[in-house]
C-alpha atoms as a PDB file:
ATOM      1  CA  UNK A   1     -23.331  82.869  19.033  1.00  0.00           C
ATOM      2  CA  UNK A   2     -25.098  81.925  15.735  1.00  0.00           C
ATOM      3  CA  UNK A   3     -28.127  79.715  15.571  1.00  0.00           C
ATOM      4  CA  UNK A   4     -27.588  75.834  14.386  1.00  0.00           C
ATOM      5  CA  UNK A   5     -27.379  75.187  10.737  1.00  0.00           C
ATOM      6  CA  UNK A   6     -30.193  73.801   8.881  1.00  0.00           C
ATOM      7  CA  UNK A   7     -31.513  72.295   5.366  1.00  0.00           C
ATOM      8  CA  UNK A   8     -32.227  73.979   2.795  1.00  0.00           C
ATOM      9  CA  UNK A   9     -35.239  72.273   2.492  1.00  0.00           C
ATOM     10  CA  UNK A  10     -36.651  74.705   5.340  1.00  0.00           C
ATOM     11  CA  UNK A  11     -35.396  77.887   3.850  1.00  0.00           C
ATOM     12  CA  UNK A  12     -38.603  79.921   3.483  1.00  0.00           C
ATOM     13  CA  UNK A  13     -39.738  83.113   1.342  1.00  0.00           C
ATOM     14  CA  UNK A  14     -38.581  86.002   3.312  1.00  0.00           C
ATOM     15  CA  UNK A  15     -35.688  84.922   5.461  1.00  0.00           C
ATOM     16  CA  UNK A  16     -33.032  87.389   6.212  1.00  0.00           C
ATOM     17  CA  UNK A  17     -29.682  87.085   3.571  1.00  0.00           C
ATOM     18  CA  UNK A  18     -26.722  89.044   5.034  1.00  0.00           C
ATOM     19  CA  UNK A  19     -23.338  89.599   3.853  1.00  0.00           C
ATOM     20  CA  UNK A  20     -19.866  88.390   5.561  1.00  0.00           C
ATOM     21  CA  UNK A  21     -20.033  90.915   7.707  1.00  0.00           C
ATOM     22  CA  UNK A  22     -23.397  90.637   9.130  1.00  0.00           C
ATOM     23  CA  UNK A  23     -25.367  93.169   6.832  1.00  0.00           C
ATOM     24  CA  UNK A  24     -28.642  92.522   5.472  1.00  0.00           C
ATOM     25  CA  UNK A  25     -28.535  92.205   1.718  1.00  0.00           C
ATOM     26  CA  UNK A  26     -32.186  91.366   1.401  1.00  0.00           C
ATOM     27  CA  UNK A  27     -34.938  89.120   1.553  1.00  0.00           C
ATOM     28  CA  UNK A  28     -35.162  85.201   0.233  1.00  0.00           C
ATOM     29  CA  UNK A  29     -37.968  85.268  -2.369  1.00  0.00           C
ATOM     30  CA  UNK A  30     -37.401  82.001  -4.234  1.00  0.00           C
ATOM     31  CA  UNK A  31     -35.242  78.473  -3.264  1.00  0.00           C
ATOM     32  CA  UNK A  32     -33.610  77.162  -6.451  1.00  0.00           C
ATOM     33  CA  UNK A  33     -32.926  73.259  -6.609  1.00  0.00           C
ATOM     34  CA  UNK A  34     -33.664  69.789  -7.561  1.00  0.00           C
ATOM     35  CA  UNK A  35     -36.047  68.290  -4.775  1.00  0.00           C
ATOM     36  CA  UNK A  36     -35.767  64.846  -5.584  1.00  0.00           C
ATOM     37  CA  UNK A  37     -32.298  64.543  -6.181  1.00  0.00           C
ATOM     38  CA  UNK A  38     -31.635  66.860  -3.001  1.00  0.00           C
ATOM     39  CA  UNK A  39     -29.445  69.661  -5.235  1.00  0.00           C
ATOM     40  CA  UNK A  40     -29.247  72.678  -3.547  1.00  0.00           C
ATOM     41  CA  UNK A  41     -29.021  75.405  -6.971  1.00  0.00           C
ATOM     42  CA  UNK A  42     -28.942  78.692  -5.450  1.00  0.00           C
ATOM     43  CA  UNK A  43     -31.485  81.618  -4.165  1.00  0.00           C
ATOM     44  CA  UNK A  44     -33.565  84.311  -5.772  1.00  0.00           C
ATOM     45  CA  UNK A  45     -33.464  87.348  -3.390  1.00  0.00           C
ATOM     46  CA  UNK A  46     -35.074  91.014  -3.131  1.00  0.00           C
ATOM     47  CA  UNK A  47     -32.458  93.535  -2.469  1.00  0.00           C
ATOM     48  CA  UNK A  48     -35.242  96.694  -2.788  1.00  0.00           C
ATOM     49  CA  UNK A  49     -38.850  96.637  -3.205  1.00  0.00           C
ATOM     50  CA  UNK A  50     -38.677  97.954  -6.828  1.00  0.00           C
ATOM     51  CA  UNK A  51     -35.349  96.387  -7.824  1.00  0.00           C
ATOM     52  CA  UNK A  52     -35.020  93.354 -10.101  1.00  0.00           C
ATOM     53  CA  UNK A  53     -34.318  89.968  -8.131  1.00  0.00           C
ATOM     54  CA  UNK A  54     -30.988  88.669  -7.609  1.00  0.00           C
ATOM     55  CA  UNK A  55     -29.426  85.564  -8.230  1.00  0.00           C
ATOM     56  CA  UNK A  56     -27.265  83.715  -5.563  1.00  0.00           C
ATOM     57  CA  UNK A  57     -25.477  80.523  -6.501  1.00  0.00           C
ATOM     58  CA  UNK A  58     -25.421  78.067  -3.378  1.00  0.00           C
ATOM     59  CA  UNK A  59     -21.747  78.123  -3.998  1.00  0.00           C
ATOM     60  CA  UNK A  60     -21.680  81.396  -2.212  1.00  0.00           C
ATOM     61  CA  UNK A  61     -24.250  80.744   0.810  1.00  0.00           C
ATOM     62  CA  UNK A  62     -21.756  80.071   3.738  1.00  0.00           C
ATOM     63  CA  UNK A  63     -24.226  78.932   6.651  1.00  0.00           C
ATOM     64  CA  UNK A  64     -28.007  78.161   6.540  1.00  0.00           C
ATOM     65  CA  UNK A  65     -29.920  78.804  10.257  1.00  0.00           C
ATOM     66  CA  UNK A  66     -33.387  79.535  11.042  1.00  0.00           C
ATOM     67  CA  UNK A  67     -34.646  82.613   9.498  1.00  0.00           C
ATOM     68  CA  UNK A  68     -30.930  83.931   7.864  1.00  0.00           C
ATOM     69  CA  UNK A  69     -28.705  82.895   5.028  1.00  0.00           C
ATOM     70  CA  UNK A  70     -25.208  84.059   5.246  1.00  0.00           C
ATOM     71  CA  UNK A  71     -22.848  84.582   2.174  1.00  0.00           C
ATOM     72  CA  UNK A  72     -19.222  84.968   1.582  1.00  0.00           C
ATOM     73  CA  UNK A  73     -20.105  88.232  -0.355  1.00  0.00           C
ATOM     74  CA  UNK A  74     -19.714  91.863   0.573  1.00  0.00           C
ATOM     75  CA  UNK A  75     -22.691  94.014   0.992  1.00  0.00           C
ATOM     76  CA  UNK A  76     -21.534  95.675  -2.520  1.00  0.00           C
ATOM     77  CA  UNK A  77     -20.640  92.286  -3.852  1.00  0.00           C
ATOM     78  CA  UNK A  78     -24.019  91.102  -3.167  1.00  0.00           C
ATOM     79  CA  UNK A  79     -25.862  93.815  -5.018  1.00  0.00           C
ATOM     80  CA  UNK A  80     -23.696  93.270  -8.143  1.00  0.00           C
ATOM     81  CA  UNK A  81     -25.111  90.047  -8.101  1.00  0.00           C
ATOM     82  CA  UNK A  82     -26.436  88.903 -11.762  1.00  0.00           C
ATOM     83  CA  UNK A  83     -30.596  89.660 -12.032  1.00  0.00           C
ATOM     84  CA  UNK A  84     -32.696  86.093 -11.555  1.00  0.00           C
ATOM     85  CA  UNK A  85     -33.798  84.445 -14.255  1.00  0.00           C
ATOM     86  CA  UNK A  86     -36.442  81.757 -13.650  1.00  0.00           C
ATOM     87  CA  UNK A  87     -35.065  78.115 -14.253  1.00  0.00           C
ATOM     88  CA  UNK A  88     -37.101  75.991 -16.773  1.00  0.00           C
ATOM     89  CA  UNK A  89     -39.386  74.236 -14.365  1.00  0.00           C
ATOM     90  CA  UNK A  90     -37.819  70.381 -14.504  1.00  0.00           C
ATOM     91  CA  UNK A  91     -35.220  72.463 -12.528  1.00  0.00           C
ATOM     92  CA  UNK A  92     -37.242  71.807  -9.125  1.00  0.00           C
ATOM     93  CA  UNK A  93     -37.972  75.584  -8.876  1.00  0.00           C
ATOM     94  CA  UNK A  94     -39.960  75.950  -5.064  1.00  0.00           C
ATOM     95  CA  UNK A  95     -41.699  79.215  -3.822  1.00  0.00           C
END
């Protein structure tokens, strides 16, 4: 039984991001989007504690619940993702 969906508004730095099949990917660091007009952008994760960020386009995050972000991605999918680049900040960038 999975938790109940929620905004991501509430996502927060650390949260769990797992792949289709339930593995841990890695770690939310950043939450990419337009606050104001309510745009959800994407995710900037940690895969490794020495590895370059990844970037996650919301187009691929499947469910949002309390503490984990599921994608549509395989584990090796997921760590192909492209590196994150910080938006320019009239993006809505939010720790």
């Amino acid at each position: 039984m999975s938790a109940q969906p929620v905004s991501w508004l509430v996502v927060e730095r650390g949260w769990m991001v797992v792949a289709a099949d339930g593995t841990e990917v890695g770690k939310v660091e950043e939450v990419v989007g337009d606050l104001e007009e309510d745009i959800f952008n994407g995710l900037a994760i940690s895969t490794s504690l020495l590895g370059a960020r990844k970037y996650v386009p919301a187009e691929r995050v499947v469910e949002i619940s309390e503490g984990r972000i599921e994608l549509d991605l395989s584990a090796e999918a997921a760590h192909e993702l492209p590196d994150y680049k910080r938006p320019p900040e009239s993006e809505g960038l939010r720790p």
